[in-house]
C-alpha atoms as a PDB file:
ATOM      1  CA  UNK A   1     104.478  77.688  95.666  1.00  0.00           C
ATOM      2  CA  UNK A   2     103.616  80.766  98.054  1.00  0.00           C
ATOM      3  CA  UNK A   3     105.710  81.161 101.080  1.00  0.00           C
ATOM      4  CA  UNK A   4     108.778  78.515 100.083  1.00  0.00           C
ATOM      5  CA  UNK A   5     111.299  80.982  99.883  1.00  0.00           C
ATOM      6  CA  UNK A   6     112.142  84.095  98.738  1.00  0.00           C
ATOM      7  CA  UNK A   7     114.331  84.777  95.436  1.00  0.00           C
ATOM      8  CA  UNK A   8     117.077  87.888  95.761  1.00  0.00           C
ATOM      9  CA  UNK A   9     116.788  88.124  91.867  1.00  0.00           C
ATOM     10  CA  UNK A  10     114.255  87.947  89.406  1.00  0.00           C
ATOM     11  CA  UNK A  11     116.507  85.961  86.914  1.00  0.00           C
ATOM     12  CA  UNK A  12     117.009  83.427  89.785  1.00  0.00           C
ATOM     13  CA  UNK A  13     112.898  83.432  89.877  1.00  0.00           C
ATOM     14  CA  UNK A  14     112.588  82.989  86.662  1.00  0.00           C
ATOM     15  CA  UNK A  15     114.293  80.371  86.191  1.00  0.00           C
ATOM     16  CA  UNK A  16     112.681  78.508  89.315  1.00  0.00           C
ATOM     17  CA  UNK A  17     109.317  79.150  87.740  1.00  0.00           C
ATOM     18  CA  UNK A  18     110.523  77.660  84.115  1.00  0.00           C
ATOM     19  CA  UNK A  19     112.118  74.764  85.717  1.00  0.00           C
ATOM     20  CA  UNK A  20     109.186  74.001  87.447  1.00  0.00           C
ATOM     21  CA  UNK A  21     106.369  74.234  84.885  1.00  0.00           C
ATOM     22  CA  UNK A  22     109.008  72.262  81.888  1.00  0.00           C
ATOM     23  CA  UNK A  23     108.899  69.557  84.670  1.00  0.00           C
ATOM     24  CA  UNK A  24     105.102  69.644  85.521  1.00  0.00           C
ATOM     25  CA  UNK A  25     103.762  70.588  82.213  1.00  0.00           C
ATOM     26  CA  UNK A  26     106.905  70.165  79.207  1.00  0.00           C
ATOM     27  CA  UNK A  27     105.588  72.119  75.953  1.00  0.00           C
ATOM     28  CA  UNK A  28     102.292  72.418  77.442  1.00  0.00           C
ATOM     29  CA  UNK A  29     102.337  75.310  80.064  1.00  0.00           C
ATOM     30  CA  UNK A  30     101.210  78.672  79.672  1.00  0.00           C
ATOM     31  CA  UNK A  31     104.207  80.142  81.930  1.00  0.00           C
ATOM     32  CA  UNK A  32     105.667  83.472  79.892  1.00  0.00           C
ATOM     33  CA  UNK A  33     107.605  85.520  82.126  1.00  0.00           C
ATOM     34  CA  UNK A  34     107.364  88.398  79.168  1.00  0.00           C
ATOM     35  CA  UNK A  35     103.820  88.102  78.488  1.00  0.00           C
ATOM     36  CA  UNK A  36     102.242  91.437  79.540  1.00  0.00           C
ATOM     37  CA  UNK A  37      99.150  90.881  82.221  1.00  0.00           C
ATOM     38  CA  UNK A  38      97.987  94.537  82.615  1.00  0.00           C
ATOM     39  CA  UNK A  39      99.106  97.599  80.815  1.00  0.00           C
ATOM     40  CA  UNK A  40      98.646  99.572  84.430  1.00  0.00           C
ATOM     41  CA  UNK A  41      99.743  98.420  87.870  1.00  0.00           C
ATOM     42  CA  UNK A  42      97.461  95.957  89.825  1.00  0.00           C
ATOM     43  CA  UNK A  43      96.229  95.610  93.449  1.00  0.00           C
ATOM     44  CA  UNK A  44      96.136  92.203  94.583  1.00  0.00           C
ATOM     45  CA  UNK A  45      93.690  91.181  98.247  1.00  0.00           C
ATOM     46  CA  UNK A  46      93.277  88.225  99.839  1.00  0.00           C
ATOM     47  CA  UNK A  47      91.854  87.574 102.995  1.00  0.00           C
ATOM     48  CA  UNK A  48      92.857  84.499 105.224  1.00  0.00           C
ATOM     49  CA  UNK A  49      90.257  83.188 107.308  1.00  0.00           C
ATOM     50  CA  UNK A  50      92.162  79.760 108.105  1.00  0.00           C
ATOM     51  CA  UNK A  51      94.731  81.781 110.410  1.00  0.00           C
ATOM     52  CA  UNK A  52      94.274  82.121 114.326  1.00  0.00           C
ATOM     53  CA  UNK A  53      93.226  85.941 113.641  1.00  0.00           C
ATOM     54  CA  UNK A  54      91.833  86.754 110.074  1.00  0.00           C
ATOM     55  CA  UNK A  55      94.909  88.158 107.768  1.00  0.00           C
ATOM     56  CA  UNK A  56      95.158  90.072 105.007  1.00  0.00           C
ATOM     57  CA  UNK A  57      96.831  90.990 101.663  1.00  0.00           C
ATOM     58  CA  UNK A  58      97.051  94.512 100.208  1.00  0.00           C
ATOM     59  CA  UNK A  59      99.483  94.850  97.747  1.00  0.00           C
ATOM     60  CA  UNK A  60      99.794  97.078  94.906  1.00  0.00           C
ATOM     61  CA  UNK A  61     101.804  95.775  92.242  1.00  0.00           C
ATOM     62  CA  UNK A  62     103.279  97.756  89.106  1.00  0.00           C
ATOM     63  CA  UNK A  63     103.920 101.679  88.288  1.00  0.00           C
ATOM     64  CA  UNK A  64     102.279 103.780  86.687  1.00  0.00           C
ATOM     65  CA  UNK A  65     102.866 103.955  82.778  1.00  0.00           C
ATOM     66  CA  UNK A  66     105.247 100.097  82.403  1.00  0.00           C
ATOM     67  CA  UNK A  67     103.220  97.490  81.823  1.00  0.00           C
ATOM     68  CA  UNK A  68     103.209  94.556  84.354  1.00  0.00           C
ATOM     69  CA  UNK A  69     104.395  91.041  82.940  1.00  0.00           C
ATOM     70  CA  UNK A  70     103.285  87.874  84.455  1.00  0.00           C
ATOM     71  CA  UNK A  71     107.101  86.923  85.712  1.00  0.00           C
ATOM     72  CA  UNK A  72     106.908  90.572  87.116  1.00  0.00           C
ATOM     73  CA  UNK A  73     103.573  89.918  89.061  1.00  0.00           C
ATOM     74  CA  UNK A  74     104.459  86.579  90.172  1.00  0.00           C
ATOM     75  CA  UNK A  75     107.951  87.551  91.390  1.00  0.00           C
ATOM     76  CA  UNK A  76     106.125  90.803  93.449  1.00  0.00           C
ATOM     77  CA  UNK A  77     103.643  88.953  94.861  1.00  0.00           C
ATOM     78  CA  UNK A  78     105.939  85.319  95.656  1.00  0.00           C
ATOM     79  CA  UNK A  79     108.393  87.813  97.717  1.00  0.00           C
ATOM     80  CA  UNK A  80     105.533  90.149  98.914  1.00  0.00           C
ATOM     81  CA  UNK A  81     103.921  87.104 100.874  1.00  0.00           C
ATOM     82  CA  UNK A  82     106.550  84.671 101.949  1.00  0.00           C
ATOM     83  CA  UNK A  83     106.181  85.174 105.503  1.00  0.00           C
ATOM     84  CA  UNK A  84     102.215  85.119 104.848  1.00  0.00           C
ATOM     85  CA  UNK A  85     101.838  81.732 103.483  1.00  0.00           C
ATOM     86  CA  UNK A  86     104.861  80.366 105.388  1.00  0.00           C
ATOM     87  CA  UNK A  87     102.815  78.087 107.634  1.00  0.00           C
ATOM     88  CA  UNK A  88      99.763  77.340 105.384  1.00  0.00           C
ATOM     89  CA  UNK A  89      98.672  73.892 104.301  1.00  0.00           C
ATOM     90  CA  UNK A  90      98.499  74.783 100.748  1.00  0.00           C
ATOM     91  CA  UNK A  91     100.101  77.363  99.107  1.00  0.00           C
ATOM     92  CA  UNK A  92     100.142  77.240  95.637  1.00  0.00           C
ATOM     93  CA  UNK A  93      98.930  79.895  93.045  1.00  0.00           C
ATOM     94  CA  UNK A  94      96.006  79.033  91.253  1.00  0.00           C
ATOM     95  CA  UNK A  95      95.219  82.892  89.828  1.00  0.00           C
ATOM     96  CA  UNK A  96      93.605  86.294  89.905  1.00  0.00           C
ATOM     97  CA  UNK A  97      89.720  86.819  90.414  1.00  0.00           C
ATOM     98  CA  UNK A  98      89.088  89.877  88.911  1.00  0.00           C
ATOM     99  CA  UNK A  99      87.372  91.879  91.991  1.00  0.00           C
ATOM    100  CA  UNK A 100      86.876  95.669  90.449  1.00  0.00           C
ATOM    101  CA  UNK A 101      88.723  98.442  88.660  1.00  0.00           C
ATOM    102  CA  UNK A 102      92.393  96.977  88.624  1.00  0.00           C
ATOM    103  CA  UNK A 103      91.761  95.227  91.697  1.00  0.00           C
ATOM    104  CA  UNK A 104      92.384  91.154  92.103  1.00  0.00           C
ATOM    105  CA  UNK A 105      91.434  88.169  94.746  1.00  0.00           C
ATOM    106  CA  UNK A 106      94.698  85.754  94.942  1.00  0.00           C
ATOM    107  CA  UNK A 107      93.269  82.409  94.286  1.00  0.00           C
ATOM    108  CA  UNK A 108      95.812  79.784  95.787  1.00  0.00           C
ATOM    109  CA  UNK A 109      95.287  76.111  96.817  1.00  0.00           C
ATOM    110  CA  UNK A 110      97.215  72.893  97.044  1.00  0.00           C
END
């Protein structure tokens, strides 16, 4: 869920994430921290209309030459955006809608 809380380690991230899908989804989740998402680094936008002014999210995520992993991406973008979904309705991640080039929509909802 976007905007709970921060995690100061990836381990401790990691194993929020695993807890969570076992308990929502046990054997039948495709949560793999390892699994590699893109073999370059990723932009990810999102634009909030629902706030007072309209907000938005510009984050690059990766380097150049290591290949990003989905417990990677998730753990960038979850601490990246804490204070940005902090006070929305619904907050959790839903995906990536490829946009262009290596660039992604955040899809999130409740």
């Amino acid at each position: 869920m976007l905007g709970d809380r921060k995690y100061t380690t990836y381990q401790a991230f990691v194993a929020a994430v695993t807890e969570y899908n076992d308990a929502i989804a046990p054997g039948k989740h495709g949560w793999d921290p390892d699994q590699v998402v893109s073999l370059t680094p990723i932009k990810v936008v999102y634009e909030a209309m629902w706030k007072d002014e309209d907000d938005t999210i510009n984050l690059d995520i990766g380097m150049a030459g290591i290949p990003v992993t989905m417990g990677q991406l998730l753990f960038a973008l979850n601490n990246a955006t804490c204070e940005f979904f902090m006070d929305a309705d619904s907050r959790f991640f839903e995906g990536l809608d490829w946009v262009s080039g290596t660039t992604y929509a955040l899809r999130f909802g409740s």
